[in-house]
Protein backbone atom coordinates (compact mmCIF):
# COMPACT_ATOMS: atom_id res chain seq x y z
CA UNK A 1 -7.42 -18.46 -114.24
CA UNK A 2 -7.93 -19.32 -117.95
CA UNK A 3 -8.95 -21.77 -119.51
CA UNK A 4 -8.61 -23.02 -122.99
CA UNK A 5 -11.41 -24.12 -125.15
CA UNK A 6 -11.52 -24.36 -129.09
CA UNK A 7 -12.01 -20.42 -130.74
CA UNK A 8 -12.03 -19.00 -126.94
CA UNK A 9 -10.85 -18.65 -123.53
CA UNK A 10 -12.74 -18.88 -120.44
CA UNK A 11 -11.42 -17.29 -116.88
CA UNK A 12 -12.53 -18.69 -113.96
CA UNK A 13 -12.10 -16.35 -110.47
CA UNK A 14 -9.76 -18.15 -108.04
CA UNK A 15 -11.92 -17.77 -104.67
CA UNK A 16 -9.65 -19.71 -102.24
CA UNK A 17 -8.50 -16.69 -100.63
CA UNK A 18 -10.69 -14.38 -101.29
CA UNK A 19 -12.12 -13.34 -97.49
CA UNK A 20 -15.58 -11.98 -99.06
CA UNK A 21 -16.54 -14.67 -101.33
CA UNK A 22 -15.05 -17.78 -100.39
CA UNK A 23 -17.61 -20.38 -99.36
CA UNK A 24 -17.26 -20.23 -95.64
CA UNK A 25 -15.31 -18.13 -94.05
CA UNK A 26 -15.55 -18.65 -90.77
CA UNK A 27 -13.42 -15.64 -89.12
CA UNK A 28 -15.87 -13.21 -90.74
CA UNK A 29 -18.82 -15.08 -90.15
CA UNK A 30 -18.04 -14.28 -86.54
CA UNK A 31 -16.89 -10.83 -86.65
CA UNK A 32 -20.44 -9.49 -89.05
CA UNK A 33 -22.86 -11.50 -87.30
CA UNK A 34 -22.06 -13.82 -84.15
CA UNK A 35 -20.55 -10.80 -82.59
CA UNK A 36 -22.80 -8.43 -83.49
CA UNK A 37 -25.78 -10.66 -82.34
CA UNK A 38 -23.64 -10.72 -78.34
CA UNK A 39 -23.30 -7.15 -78.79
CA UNK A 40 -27.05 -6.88 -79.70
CA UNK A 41 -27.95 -9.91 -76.62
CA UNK A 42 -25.25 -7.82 -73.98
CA UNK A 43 -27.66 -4.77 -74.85
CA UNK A 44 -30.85 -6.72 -74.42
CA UNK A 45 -29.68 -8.02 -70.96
CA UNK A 46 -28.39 -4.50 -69.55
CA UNK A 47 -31.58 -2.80 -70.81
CA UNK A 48 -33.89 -5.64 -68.81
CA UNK A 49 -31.44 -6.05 -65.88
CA UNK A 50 -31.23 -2.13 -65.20
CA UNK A 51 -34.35 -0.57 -66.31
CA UNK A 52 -37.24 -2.87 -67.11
CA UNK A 53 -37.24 -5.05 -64.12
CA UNK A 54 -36.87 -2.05 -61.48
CA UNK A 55 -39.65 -0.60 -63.30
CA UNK A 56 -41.98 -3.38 -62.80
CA UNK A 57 -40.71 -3.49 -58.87
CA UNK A 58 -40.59 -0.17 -58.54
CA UNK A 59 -44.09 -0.03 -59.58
CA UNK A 60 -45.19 -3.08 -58.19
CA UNK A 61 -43.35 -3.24 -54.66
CA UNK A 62 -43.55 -1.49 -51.23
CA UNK A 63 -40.51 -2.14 -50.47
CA UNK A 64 -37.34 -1.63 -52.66
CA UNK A 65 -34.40 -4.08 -52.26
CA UNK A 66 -30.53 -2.76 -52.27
CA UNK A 67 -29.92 -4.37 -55.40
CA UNK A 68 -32.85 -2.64 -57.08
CA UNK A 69 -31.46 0.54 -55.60
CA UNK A 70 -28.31 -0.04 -57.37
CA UNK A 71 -29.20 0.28 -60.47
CA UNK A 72 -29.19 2.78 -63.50
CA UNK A 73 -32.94 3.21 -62.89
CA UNK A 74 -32.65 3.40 -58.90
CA UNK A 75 -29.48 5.96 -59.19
CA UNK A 76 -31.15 8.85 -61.79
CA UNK A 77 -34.81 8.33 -60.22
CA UNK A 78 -34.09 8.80 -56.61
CA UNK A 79 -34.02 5.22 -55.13
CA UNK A 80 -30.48 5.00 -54.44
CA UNK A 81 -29.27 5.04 -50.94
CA UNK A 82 -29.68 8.54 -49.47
CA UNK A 83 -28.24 9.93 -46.08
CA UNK A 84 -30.24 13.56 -44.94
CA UNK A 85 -26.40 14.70 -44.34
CA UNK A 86 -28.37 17.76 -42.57
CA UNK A 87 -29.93 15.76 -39.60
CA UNK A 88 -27.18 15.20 -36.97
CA UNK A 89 -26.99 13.21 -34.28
CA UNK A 90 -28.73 15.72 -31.25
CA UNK A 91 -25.94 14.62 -28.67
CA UNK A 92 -27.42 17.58 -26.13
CA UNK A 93 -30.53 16.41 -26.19
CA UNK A 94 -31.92 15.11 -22.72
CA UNK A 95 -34.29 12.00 -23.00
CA UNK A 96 -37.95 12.92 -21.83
CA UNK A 97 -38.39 11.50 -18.55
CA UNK A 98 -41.92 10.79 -19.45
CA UNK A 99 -42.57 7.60 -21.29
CA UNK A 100 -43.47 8.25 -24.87
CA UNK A 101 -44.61 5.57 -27.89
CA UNK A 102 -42.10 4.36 -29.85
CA UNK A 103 -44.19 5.07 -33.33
CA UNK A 104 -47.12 7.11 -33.77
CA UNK A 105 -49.22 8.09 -37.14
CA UNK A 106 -49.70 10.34 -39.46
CA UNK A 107 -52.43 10.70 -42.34
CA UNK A 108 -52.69 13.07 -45.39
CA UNK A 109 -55.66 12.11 -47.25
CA UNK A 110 -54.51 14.93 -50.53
CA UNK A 111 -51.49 12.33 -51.35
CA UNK A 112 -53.56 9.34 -49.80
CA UNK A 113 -51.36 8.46 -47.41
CA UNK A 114 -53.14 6.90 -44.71
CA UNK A 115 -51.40 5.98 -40.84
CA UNK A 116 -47.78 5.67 -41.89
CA UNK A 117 -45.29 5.14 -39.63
CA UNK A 118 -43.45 7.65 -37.63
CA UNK A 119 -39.92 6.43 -35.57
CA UNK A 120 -40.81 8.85 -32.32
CA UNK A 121 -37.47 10.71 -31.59
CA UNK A 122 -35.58 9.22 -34.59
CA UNK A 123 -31.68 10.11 -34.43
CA UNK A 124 -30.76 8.27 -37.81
CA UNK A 125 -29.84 9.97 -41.03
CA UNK A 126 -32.08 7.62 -43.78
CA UNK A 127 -35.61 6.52 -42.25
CA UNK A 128 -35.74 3.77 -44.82
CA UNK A 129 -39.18 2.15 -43.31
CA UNK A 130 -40.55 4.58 -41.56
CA UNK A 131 -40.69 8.36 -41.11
CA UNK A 132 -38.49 9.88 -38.82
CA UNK A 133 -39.01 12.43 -36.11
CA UNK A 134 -36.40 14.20 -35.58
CA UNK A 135 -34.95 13.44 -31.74
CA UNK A 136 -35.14 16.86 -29.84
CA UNK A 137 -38.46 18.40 -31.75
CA UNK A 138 -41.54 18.67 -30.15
CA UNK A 139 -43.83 15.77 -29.76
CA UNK A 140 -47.36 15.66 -31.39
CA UNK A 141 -49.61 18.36 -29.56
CA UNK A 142 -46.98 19.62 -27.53
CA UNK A 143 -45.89 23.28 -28.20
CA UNK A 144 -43.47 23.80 -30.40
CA UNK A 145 -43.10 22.25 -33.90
CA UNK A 146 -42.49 18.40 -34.80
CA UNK A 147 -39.67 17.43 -37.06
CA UNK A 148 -40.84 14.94 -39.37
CA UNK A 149 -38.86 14.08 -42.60
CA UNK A 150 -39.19 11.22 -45.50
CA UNK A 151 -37.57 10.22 -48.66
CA UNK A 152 -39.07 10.78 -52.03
CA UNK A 153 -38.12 10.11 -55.84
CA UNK A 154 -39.59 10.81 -59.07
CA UNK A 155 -43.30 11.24 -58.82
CA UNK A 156 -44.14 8.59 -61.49
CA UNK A 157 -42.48 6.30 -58.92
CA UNK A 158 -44.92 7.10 -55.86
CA UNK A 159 -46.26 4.81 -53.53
CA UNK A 160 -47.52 5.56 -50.69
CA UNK A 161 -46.83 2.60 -48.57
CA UNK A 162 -43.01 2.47 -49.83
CA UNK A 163 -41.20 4.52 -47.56
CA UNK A 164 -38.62 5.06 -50.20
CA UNK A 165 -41.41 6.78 -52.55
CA UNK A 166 -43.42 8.23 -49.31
CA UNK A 167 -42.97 12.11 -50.08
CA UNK A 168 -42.35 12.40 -53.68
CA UNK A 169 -45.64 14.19 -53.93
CA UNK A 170 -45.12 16.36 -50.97
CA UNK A 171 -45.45 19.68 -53.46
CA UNK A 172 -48.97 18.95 -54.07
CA UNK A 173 -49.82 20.56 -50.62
CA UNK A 174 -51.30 24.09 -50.56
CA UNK A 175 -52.89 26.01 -47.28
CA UNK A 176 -55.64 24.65 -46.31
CA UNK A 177 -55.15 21.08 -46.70
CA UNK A 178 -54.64 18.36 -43.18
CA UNK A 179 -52.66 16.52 -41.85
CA UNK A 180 -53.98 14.28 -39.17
CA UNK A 181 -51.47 12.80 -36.48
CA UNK A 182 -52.27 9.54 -34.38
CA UNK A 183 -50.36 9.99 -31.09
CA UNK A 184 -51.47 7.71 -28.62
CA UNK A 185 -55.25 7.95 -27.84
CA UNK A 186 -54.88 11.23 -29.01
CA UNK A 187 -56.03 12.47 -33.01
CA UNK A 188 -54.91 15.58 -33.64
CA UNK A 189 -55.16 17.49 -37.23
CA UNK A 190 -52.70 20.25 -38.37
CA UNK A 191 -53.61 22.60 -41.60
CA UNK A 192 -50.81 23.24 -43.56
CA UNK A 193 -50.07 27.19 -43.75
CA UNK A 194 -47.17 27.37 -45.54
CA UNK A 195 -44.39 26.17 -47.19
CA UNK A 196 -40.37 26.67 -48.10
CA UNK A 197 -37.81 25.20 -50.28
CA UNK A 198 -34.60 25.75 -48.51
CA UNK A 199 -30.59 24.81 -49.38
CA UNK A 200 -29.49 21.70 -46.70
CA UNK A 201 -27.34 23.66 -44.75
CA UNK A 202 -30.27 26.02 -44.25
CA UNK A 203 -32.41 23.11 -42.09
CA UNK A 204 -32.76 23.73 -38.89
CA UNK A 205 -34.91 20.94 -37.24
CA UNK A 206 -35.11 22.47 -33.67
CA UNK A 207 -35.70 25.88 -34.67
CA UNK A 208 -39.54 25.77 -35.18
CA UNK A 209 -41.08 28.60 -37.55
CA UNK A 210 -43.78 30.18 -35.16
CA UNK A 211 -42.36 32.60 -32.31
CA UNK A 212 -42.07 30.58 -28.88
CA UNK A 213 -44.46 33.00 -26.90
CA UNK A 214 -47.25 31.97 -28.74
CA UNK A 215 -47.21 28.69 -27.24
CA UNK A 216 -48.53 26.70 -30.80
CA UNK A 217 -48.38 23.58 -31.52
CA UNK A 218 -46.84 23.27 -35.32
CA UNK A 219 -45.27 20.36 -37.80
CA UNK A 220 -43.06 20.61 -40.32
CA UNK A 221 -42.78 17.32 -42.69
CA UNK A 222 -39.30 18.08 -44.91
CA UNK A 223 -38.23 15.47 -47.89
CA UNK A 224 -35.78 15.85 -50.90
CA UNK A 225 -36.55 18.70 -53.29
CA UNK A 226 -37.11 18.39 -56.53
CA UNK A 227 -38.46 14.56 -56.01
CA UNK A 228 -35.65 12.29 -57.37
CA UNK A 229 -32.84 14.93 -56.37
CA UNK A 230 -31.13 15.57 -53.57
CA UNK A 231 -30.48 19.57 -54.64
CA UNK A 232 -33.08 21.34 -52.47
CA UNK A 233 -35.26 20.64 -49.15
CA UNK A 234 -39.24 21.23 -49.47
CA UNK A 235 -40.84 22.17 -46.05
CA UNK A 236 -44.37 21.64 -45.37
CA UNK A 237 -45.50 23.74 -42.37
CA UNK A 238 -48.80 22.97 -40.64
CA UNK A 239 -50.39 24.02 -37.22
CA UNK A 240 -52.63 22.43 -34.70
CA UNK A 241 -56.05 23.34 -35.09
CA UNK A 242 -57.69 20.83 -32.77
């Protein structure tokens, strides 16, 4: 907009409705930095809500909540609910007319964990706070092998008093190494021999994995494979040598 003045004109720029430079423009105040700064908060919040605070409980807890299981962080590391699809209700099997503890123990001082609980004759699919012995397999020191299986997620996650985190380091056994079993009054300590890594449908819980005549006492402790995916099953085999 001119303006006159003696031996020259001045222009002015007319501002009113210019979106950039007019004084205070509220509409794209918002847009460039009030939304930006949600966006920015909304990030902040998923980040903490997901991923930092399970990884402080997940670190700090023996237990894990369903909530915590629920999230990003419980769903890629392992935590999330998980059903062994494999184990199956053993409707043939006869209960044992003898009267047998409802939990026993079992210790494996190589991933220090010491007397955790075992459900004796366990017929669920997801021993969530305990281990579970599968209904139908031998009992402790009886011939024949024990069925014992656990959950287990990303290594950096173990704890051996969660039962959710229980056998993520299962892989670290070699031959040679015990496993000691509280039964009763009875202690009784297995060396592991061997070990497999076998597709779901390839379990077979009642089938043992030392010929019948010999008349052996044998456990086999089975989790997730690799820890924090459900792809595989690792077997740990061990045999009575007490």
């Amino acid at each position: 907009m001119p303006i006159n003045s003696p031996g020259k004109k001045i222009y002015i720029k007319d501002e009113s409705f210019d979106p950039i430079y007019k004084s205070v423009n509220y509409s794209f105040l918002f847009k460039t930095r009030m939304l930006s700064g949600l966006l920015m908060a909304l990030g902040f919040l998923i980040l903490g809500t997901q991923v930092i605070l399970p990884l402080v409980f997940f670190k700090t807890q023996d237990t894990v909540i369903k909530p915590m299981e629920k999230t990003v962080l419980g769903a890629t590391t392992g935590f999330k609910d998980f059903d062994f699809e494999e184990i199956k209700k053993n409707d043939s099997f006869i209960d044992n007319p003898t009267e047998i503890p409802e939990y026993f123990y079992i210790t494996i001082p190589k991933l220090k964990i010491e007397n955790a609980i075992v459900k004796s004759e366990f017929d669920g699919a997801s021993p969530d706070e305990f281990l579970g012995h599968y209904k139908g397999s031998s009992l402790p020191g009886d011939p024949g092998d024990s069925f014992i299986y656990g959950h287990s997620v990303l290594p950096w996650f173990f704890n051996p008093k969660n039962y959710k985190t229980i056998f993520s380091t299962l892989g670290n056994l070699e031959a040679g190494d015990e496993i000691t079993i509280q039964y009763s009054d009875k202690e009784l300590i297995y060396r592991v021999e061997d070990k497999a890594t076998l597709p779901p449908n390839e379990v077979k819980p009642l089938d043992g994995w030392k010929p019948k005549y010999l008349n052996e006492s044998t456990v086999s402790l089975m989790t997730c494979w690799p820890a924090g995916t459900k792809t595989n099953r690792l077997i740990i085999r061990g045999i009575l040598v007490n």
